[in-house]
PDB file of N, CA and C in Angstrom:
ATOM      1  N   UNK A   1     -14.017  -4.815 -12.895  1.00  0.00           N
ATOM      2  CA  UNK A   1     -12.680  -4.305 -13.113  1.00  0.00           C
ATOM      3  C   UNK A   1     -12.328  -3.348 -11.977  1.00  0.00           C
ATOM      4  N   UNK A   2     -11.128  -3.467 -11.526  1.00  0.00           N
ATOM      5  CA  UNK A   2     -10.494  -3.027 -10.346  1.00  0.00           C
ATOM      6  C   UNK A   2     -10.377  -1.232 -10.662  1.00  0.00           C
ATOM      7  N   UNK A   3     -10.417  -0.355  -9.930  1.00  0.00           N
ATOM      8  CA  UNK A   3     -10.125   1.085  -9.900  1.00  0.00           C
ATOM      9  C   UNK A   3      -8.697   1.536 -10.076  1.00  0.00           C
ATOM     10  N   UNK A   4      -8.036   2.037 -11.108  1.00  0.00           N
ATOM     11  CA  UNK A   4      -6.752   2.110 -10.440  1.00  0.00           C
ATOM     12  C   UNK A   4      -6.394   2.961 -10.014  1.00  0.00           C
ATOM     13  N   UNK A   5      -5.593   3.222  -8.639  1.00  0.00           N
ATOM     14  CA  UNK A   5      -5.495   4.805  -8.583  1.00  0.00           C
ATOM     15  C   UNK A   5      -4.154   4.022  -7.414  1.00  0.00           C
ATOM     16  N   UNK A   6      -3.437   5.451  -7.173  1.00  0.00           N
ATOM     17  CA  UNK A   6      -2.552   5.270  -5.706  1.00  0.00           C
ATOM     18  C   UNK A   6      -2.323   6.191  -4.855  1.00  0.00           C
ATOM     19  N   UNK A   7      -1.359   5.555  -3.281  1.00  0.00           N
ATOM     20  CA  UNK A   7      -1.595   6.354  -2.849  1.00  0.00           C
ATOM     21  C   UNK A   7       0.360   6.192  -1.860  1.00  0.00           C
ATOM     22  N   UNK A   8       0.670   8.016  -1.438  1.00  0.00           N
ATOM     23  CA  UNK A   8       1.829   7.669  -1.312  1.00  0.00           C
ATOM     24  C   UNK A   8       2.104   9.153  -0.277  1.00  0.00           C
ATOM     25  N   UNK A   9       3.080   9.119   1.053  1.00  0.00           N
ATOM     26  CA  UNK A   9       3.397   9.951   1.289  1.00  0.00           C
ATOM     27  C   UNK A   9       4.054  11.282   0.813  1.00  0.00           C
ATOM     28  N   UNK A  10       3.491  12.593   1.176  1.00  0.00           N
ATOM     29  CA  UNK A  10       4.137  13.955  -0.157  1.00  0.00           C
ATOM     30  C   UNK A  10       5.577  13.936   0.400  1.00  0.00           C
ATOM     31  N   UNK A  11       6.347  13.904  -0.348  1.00  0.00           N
ATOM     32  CA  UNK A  11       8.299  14.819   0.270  1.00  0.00           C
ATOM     33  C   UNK A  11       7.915  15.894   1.115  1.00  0.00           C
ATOM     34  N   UNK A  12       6.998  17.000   0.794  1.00  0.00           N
ATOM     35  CA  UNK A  12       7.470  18.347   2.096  1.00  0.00           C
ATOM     36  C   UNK A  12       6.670  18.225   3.426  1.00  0.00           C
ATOM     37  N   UNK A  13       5.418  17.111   3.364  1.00  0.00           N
ATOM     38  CA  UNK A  13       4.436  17.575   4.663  1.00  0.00           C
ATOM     39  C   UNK A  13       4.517  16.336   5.349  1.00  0.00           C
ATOM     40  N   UNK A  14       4.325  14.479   4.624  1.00  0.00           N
ATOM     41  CA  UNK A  14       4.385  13.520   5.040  1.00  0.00           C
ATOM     42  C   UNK A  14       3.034  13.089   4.912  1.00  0.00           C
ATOM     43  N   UNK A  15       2.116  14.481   4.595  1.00  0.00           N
ATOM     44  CA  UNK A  15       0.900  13.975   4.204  1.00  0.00           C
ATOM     45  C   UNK A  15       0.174  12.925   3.099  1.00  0.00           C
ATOM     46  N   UNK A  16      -0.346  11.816   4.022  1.00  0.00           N
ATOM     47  CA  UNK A  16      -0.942  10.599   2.691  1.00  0.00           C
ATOM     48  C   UNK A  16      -2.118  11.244   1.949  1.00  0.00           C
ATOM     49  N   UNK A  17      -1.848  11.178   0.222  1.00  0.00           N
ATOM     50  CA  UNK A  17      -2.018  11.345  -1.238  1.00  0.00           C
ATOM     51  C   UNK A  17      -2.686  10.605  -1.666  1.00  0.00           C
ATOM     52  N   UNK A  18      -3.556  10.692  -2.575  1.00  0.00           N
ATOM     53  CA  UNK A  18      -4.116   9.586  -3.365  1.00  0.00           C
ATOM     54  C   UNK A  18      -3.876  10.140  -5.036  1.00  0.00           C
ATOM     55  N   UNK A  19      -4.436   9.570  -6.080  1.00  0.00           N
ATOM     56  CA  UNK A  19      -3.620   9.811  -7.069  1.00  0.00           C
ATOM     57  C   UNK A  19      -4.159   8.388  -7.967  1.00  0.00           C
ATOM     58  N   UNK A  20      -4.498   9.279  -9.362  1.00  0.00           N
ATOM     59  CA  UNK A  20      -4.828   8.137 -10.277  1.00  0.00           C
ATOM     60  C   UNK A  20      -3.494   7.775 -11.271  1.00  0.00           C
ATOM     61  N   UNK A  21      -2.270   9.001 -11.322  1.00  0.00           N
ATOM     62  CA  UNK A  21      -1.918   9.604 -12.286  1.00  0.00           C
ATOM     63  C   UNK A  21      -0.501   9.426 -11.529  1.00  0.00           C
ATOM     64  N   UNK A  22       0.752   8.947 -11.656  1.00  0.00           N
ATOM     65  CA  UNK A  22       1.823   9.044 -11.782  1.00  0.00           C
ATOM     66  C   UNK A  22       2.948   9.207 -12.845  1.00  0.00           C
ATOM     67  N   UNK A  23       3.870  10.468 -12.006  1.00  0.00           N
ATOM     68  CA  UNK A  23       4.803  10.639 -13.584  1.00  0.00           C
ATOM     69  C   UNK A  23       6.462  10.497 -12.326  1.00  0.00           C
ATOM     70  N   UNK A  24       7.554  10.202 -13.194  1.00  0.00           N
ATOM     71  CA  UNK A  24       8.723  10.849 -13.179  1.00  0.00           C
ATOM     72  C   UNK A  24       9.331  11.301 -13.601  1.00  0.00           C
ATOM     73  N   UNK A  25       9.928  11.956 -13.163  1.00  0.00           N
ATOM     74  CA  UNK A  25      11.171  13.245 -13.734  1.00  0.00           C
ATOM     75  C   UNK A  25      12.255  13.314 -12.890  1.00  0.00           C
ATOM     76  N   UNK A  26      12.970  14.570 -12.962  1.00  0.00           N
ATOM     77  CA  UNK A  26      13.839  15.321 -12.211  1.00  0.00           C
ATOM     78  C   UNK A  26      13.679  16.941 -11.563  1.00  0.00           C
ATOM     79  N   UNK A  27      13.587  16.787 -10.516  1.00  0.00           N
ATOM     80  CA  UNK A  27      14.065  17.967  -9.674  1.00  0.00           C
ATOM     81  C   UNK A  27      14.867  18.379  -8.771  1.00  0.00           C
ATOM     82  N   UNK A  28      15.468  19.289  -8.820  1.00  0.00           N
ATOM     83  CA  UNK A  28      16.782  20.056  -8.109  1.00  0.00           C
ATOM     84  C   UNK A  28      17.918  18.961  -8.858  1.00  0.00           C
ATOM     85  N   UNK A  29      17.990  18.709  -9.967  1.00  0.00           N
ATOM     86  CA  UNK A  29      19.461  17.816 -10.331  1.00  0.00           C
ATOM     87  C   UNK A  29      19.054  16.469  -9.835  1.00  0.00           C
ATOM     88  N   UNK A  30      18.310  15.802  -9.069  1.00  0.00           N
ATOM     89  CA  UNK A  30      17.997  14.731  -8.415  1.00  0.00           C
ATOM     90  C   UNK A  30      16.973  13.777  -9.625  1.00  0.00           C
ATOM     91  N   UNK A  31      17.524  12.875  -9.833  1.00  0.00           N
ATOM     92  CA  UNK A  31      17.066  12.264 -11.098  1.00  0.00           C
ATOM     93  C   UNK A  31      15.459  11.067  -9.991  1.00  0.00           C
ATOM     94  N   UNK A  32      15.067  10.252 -11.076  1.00  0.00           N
ATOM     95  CA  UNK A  32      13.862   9.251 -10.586  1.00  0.00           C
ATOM     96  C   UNK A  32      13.283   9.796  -9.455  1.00  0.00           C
ATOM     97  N   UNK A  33      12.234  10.844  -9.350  1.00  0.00           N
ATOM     98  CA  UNK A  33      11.502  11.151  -8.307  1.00  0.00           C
ATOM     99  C   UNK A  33      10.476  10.994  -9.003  1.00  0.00           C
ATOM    100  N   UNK A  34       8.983  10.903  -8.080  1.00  0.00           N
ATOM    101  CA  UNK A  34       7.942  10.643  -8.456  1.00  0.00           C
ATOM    102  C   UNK A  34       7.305  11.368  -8.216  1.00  0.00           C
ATOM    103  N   UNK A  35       5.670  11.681  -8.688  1.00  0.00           N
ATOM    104  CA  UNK A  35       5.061  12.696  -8.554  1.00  0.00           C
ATOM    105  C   UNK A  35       3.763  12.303  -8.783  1.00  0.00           C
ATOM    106  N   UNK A  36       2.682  12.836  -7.738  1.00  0.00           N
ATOM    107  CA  UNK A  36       1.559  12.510  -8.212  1.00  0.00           C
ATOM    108  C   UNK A  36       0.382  13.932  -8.653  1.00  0.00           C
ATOM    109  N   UNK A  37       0.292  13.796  -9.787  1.00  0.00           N
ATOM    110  CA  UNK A  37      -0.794  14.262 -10.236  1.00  0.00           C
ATOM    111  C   UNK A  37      -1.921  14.820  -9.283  1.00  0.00           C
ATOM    112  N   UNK A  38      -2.280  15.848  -8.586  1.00  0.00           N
ATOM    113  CA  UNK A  38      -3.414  16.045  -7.201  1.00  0.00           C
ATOM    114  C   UNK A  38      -5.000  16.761  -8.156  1.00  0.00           C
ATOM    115  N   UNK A  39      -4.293  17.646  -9.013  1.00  0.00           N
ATOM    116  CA  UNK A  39      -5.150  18.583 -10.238  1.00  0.00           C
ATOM    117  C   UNK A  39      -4.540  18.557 -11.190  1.00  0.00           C
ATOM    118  N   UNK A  40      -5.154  18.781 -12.410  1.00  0.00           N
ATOM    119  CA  UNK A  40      -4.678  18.981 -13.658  1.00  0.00           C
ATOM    120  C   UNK A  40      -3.647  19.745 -13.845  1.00  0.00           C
ATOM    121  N   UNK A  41      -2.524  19.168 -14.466  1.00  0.00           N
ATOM    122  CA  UNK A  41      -0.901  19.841 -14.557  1.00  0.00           C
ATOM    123  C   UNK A  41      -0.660  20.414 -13.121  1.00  0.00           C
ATOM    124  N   UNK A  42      -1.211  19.749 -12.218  1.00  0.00           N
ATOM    125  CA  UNK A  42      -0.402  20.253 -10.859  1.00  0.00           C
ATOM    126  C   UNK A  42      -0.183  18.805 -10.046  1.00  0.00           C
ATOM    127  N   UNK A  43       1.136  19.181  -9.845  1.00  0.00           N
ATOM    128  CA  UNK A  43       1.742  17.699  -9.570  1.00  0.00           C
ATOM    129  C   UNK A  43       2.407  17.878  -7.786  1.00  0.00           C
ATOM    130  N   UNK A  44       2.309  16.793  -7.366  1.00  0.00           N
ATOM    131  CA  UNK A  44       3.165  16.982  -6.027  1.00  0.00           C
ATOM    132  C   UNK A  44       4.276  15.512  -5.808  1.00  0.00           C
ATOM    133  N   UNK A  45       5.729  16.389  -5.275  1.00  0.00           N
ATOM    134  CA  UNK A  45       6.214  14.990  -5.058  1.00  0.00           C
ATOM    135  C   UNK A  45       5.978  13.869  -3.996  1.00  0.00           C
ATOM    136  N   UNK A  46       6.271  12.776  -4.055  1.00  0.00           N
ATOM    137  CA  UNK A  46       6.147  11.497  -2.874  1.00  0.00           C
ATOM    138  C   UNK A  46       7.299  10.948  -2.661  1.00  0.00           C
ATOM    139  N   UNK A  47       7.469  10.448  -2.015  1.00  0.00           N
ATOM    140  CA  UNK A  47       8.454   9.501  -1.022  1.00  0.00           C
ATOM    141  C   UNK A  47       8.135   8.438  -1.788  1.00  0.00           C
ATOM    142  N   UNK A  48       9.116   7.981  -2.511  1.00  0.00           N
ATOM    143  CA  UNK A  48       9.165   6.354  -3.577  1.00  0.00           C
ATOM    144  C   UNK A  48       8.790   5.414  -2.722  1.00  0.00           C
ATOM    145  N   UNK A  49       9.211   5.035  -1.140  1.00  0.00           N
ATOM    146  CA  UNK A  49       9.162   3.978  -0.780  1.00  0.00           C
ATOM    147  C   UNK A  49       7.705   3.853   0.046  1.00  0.00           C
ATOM    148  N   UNK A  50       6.966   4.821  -0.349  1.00  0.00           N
ATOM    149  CA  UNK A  50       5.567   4.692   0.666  1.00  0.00           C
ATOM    150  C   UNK A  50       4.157   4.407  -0.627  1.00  0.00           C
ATOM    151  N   UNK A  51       5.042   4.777  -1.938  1.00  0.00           N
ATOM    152  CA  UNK A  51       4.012   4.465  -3.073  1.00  0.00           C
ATOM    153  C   UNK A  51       3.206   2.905  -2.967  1.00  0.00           C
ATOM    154  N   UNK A  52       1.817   2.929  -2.992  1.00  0.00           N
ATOM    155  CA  UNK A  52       1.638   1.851  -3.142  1.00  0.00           C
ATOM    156  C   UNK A  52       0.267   1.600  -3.939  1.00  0.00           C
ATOM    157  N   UNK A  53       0.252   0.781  -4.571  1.00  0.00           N
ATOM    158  CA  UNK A  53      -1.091   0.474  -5.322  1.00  0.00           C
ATOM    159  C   UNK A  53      -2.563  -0.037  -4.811  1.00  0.00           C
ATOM    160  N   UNK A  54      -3.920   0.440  -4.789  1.00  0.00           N
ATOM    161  CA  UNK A  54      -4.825   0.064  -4.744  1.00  0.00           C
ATOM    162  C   UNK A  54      -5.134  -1.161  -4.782  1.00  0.00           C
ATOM    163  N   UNK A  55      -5.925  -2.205  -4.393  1.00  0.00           N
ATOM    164  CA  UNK A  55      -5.484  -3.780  -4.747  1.00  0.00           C
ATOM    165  C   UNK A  55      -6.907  -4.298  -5.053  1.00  0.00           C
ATOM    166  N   UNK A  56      -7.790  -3.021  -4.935  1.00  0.00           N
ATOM    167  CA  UNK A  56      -9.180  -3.446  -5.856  1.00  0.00           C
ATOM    168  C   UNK A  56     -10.266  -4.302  -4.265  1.00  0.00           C
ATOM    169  N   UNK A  57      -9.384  -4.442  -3.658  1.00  0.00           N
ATOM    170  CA  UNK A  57     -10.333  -5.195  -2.643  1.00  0.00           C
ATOM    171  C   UNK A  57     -10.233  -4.225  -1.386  1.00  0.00           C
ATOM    172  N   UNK A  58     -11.142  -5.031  -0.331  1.00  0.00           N
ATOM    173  CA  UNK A  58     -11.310  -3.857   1.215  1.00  0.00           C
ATOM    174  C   UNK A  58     -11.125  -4.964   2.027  1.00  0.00           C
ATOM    175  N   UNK A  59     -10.836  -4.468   3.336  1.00  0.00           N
ATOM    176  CA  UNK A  59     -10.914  -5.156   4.291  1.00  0.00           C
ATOM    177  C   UNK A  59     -11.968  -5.466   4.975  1.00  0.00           C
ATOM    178  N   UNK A  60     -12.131  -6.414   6.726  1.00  0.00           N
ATOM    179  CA  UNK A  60     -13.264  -6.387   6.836  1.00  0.00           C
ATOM    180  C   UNK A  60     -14.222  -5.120   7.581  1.00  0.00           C
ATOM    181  N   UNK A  61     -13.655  -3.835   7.368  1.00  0.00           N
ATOM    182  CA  UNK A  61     -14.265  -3.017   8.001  1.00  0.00           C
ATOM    183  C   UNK A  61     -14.769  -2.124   6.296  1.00  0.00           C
ATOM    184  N   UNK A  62     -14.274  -2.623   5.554  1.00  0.00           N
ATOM    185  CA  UNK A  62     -15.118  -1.721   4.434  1.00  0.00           C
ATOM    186  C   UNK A  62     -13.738  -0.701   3.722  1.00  0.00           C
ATOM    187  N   UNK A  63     -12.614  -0.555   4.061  1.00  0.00           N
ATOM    188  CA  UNK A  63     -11.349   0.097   4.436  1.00  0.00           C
ATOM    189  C   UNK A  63     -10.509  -0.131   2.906  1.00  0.00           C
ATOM    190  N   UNK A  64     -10.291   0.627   1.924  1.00  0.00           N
ATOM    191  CA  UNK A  64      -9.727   0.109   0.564  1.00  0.00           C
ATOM    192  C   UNK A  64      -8.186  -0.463   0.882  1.00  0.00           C
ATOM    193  N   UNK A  65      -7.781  -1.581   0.570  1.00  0.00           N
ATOM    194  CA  UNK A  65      -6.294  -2.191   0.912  1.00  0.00           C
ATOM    195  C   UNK A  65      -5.617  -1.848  -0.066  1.00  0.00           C
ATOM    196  N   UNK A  66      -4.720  -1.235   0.046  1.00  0.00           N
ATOM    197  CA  UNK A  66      -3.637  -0.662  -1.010  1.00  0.00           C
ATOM    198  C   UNK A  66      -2.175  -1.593  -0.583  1.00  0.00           C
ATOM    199  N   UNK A  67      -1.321  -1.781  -1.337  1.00  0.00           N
ATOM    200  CA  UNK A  67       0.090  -2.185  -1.377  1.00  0.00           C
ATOM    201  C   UNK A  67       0.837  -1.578  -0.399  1.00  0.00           C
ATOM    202  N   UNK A  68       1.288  -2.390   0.489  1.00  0.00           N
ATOM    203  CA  UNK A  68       2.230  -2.325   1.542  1.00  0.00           C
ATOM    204  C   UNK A  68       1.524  -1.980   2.746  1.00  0.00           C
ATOM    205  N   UNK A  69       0.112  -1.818   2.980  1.00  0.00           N
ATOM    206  CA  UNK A  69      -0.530  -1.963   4.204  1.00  0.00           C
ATOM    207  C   UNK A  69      -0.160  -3.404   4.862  1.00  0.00           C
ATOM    208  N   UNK A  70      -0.497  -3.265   5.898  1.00  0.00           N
ATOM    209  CA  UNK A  70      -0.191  -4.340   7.191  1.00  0.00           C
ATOM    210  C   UNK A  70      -1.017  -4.530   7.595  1.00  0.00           C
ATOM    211  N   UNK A  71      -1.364  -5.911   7.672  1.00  0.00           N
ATOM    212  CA  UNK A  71      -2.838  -6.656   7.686  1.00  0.00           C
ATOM    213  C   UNK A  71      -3.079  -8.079   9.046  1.00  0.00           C
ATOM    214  N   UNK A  72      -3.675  -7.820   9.801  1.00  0.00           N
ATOM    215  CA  UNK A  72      -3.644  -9.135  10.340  1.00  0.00           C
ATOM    216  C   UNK A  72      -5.551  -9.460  10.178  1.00  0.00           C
ATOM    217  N   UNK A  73      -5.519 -11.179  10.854  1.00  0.00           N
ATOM    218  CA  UNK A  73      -6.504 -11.616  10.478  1.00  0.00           C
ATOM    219  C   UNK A  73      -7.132 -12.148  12.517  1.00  0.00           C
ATOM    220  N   UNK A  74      -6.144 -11.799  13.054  1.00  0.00           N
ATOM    221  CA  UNK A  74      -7.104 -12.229  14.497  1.00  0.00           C
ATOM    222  C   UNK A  74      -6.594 -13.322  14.934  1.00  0.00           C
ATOM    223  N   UNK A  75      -5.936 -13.759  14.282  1.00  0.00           N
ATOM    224  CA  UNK A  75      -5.186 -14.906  15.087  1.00  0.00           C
ATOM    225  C   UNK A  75      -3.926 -14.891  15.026  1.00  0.00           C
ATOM    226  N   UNK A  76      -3.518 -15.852  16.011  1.00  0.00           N
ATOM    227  CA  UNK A  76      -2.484 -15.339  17.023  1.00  0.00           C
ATOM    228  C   UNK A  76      -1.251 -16.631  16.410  1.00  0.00           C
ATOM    229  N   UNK A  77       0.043 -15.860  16.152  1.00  0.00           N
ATOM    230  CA  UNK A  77       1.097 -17.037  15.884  1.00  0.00           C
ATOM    231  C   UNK A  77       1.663 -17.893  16.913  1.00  0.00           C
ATOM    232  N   UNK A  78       1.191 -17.905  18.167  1.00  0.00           N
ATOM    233  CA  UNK A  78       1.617 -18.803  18.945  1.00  0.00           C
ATOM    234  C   UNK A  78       0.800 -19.166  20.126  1.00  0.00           C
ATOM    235  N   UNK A  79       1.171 -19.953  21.295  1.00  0.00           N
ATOM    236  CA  UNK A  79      -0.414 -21.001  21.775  1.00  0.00           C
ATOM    237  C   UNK A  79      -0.853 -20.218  23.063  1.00  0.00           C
ATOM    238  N   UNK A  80       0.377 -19.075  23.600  1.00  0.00           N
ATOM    239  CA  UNK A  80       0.208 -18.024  24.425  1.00  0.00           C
ATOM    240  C   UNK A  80      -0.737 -16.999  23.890  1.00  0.00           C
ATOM    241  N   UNK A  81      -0.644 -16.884  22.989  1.00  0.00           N
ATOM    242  CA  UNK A  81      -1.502 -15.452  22.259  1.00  0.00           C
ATOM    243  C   UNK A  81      -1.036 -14.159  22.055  1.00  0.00           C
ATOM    244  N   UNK A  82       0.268 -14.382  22.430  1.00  0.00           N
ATOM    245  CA  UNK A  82       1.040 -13.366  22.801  1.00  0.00           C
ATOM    246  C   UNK A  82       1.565 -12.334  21.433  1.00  0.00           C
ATOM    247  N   UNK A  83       1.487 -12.895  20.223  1.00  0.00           N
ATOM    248  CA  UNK A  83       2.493 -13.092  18.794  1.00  0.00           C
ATOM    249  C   UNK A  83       1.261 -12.891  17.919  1.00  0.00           C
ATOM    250  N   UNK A  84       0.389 -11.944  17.956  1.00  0.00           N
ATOM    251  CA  UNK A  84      -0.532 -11.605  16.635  1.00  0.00           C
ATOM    252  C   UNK A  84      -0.342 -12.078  14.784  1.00  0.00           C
ATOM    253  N   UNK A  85      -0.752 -12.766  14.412  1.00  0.00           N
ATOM    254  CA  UNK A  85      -0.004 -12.774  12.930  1.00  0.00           C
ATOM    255  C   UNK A  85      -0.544 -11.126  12.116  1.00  0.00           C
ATOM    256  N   UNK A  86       0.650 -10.882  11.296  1.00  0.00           N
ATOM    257  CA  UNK A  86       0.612  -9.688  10.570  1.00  0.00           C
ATOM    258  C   UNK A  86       1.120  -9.661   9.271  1.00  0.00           C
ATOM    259  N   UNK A  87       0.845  -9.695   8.503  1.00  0.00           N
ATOM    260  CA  UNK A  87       0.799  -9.810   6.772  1.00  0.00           C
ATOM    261  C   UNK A  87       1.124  -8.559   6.068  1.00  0.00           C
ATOM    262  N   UNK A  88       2.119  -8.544   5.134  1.00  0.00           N
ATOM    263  CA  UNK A  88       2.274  -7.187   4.299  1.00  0.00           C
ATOM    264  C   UNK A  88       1.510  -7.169   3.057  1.00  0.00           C
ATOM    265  N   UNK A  89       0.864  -6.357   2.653  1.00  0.00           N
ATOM    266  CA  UNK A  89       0.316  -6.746   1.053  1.00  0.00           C
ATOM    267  C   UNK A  89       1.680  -6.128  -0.027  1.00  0.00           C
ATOM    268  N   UNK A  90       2.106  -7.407  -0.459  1.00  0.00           N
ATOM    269  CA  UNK A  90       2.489  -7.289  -1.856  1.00  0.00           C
ATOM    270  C   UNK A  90       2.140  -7.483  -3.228  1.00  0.00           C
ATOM    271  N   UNK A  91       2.981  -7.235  -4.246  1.00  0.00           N
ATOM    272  CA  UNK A  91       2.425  -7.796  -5.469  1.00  0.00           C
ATOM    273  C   UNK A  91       3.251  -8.603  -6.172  1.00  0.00           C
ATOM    274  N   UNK A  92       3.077  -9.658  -6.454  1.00  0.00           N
ATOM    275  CA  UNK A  92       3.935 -10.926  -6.517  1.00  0.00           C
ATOM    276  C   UNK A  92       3.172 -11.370  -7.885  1.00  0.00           C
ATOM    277  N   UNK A  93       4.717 -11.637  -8.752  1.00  0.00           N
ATOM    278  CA  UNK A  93       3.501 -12.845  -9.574  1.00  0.00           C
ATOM    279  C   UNK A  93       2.315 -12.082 -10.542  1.00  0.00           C
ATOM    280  N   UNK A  94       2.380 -10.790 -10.606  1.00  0.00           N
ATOM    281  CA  UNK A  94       0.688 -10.358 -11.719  1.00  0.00           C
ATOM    282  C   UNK A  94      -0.233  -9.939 -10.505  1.00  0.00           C
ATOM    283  N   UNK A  95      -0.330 -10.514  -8.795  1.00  0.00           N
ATOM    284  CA  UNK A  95      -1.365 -10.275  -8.329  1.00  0.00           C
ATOM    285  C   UNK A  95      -1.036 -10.021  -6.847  1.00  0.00           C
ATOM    286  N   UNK A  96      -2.136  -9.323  -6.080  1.00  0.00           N
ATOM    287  CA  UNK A  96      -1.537  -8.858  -4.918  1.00  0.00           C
ATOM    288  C   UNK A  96      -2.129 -10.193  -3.606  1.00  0.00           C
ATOM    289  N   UNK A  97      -0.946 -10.093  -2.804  1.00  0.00           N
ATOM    290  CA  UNK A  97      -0.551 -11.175  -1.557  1.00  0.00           C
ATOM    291  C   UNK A  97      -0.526 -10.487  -0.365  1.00  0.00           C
ATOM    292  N   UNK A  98      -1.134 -11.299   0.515  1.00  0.00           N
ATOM    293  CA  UNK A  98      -0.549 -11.131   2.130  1.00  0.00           C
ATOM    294  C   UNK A  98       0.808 -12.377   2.068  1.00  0.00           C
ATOM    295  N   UNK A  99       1.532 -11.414   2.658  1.00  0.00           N
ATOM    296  CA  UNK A  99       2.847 -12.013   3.229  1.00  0.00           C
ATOM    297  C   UNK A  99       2.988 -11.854   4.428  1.00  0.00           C
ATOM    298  N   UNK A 100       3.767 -13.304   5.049  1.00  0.00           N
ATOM    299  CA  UNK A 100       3.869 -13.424   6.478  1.00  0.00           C
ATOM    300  C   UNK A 100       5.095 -13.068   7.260  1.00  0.00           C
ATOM    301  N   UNK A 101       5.519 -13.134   8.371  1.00  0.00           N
ATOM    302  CA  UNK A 101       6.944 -12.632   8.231  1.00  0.00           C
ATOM    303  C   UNK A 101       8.377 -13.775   7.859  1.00  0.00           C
ATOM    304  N   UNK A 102       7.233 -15.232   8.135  1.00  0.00           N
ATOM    305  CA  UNK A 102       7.850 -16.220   7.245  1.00  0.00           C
ATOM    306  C   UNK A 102       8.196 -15.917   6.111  1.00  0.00           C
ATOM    307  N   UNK A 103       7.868 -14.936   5.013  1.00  0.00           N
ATOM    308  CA  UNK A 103       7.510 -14.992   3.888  1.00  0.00           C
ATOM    309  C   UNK A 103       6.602 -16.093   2.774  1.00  0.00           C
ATOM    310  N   UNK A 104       5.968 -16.562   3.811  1.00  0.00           N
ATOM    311  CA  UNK A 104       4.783 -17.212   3.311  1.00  0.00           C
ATOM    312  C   UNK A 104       3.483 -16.372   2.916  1.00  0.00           C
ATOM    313  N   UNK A 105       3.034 -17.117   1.309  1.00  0.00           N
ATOM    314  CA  UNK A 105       1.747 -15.654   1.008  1.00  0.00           C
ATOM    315  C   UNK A 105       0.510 -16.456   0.884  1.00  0.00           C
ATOM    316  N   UNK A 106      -0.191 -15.403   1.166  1.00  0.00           N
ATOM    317  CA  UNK A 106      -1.861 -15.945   1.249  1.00  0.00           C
ATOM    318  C   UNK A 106      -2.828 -15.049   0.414  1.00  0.00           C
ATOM    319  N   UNK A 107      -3.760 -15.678  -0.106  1.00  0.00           N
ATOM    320  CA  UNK A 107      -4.805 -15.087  -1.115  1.00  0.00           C
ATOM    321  C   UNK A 107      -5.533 -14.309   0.195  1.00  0.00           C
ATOM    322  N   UNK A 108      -5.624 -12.628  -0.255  1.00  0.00           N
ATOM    323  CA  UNK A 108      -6.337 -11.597   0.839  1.00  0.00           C
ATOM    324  C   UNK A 108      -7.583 -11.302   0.596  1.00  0.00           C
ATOM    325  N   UNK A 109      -8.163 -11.820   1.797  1.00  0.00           N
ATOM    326  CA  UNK A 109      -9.771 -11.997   1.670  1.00  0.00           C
ATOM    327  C   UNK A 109     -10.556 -10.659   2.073  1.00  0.00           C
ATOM    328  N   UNK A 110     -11.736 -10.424   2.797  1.00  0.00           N
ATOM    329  CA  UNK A 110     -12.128  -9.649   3.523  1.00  0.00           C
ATOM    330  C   UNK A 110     -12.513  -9.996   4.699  1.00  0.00           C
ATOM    331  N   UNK A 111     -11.336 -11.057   5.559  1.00  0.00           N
ATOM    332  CA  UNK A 111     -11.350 -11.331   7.108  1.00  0.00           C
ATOM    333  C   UNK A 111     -10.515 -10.450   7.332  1.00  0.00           C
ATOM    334  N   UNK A 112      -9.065 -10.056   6.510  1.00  0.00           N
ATOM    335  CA  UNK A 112      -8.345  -9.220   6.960  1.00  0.00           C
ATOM    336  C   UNK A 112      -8.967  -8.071   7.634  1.00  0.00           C
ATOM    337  N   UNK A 113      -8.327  -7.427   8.183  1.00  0.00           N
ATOM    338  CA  UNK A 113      -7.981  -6.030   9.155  1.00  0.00           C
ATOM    339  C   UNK A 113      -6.703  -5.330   8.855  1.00  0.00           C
ATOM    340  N   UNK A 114      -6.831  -3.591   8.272  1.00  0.00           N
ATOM    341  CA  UNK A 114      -5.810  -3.203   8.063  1.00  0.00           C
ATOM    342  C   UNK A 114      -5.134  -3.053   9.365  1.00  0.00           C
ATOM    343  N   UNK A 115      -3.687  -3.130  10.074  1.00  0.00           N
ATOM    344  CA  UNK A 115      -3.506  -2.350  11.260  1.00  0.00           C
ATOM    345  C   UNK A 115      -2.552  -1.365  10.876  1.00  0.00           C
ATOM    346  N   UNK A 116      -1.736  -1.131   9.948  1.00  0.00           N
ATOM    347  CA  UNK A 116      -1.044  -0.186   9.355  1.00  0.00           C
ATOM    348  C   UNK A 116      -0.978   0.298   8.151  1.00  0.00           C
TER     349      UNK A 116
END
């Protein structure tokens, strides 16, 4: 069984968070913000669009792949070599995907490489 936890840039520093524990609320009048749990009843906010989930698997350097990392596998989209392929991890469907910029998805192994 997979670990669950996440991980997401804070609102005041930009510093990446990890986090088993997410809540929302409101602060300053500003409704749906998120917050992650760092210590007990001490919470910090995140940037919604950098939240992303753990995906239970690693890459091939040993590296935990979380949701919305950027992944390539070493080969190249075209016959120059010029065009690296690069994959987003989503979660599609119940389960998490590399997506291409085709939007074509692939079951994520541990050939991947995070590069972002």
């Amino acid at each position: 069984m997979r670990e669950i936890k996440f991980r997401a840039k804070t609102v005041n520093t930009g510093e990446i968070i990890y986090s088993m524990t997410i809540a929302q609320g409101t602060i300053k009048r500003k409704r749906d913000n998120y917050f992650f749990e760092i210590a007990p009843n001490k919470y910090v906010g995140v940037i919604t669009e950098t939240i992303g989930q753990f995906t239970g698997l690693t890459d091939k350097n040993g590296v935990e792949i979380f949701e919305g990392n950027i992944l390539s596998n070493g080969l190249f989209l075209d016959l120059q070599r010029k065009d690296i392929a690069l994959f987003e991890v989503v979660f599609i469907n119940g389960c998490f995907k590399a997506k291409d910029k085709f939007d074509k998805l692939y079951k994520i192994n541990n050939t991947f490489k995070i590069e972002k």
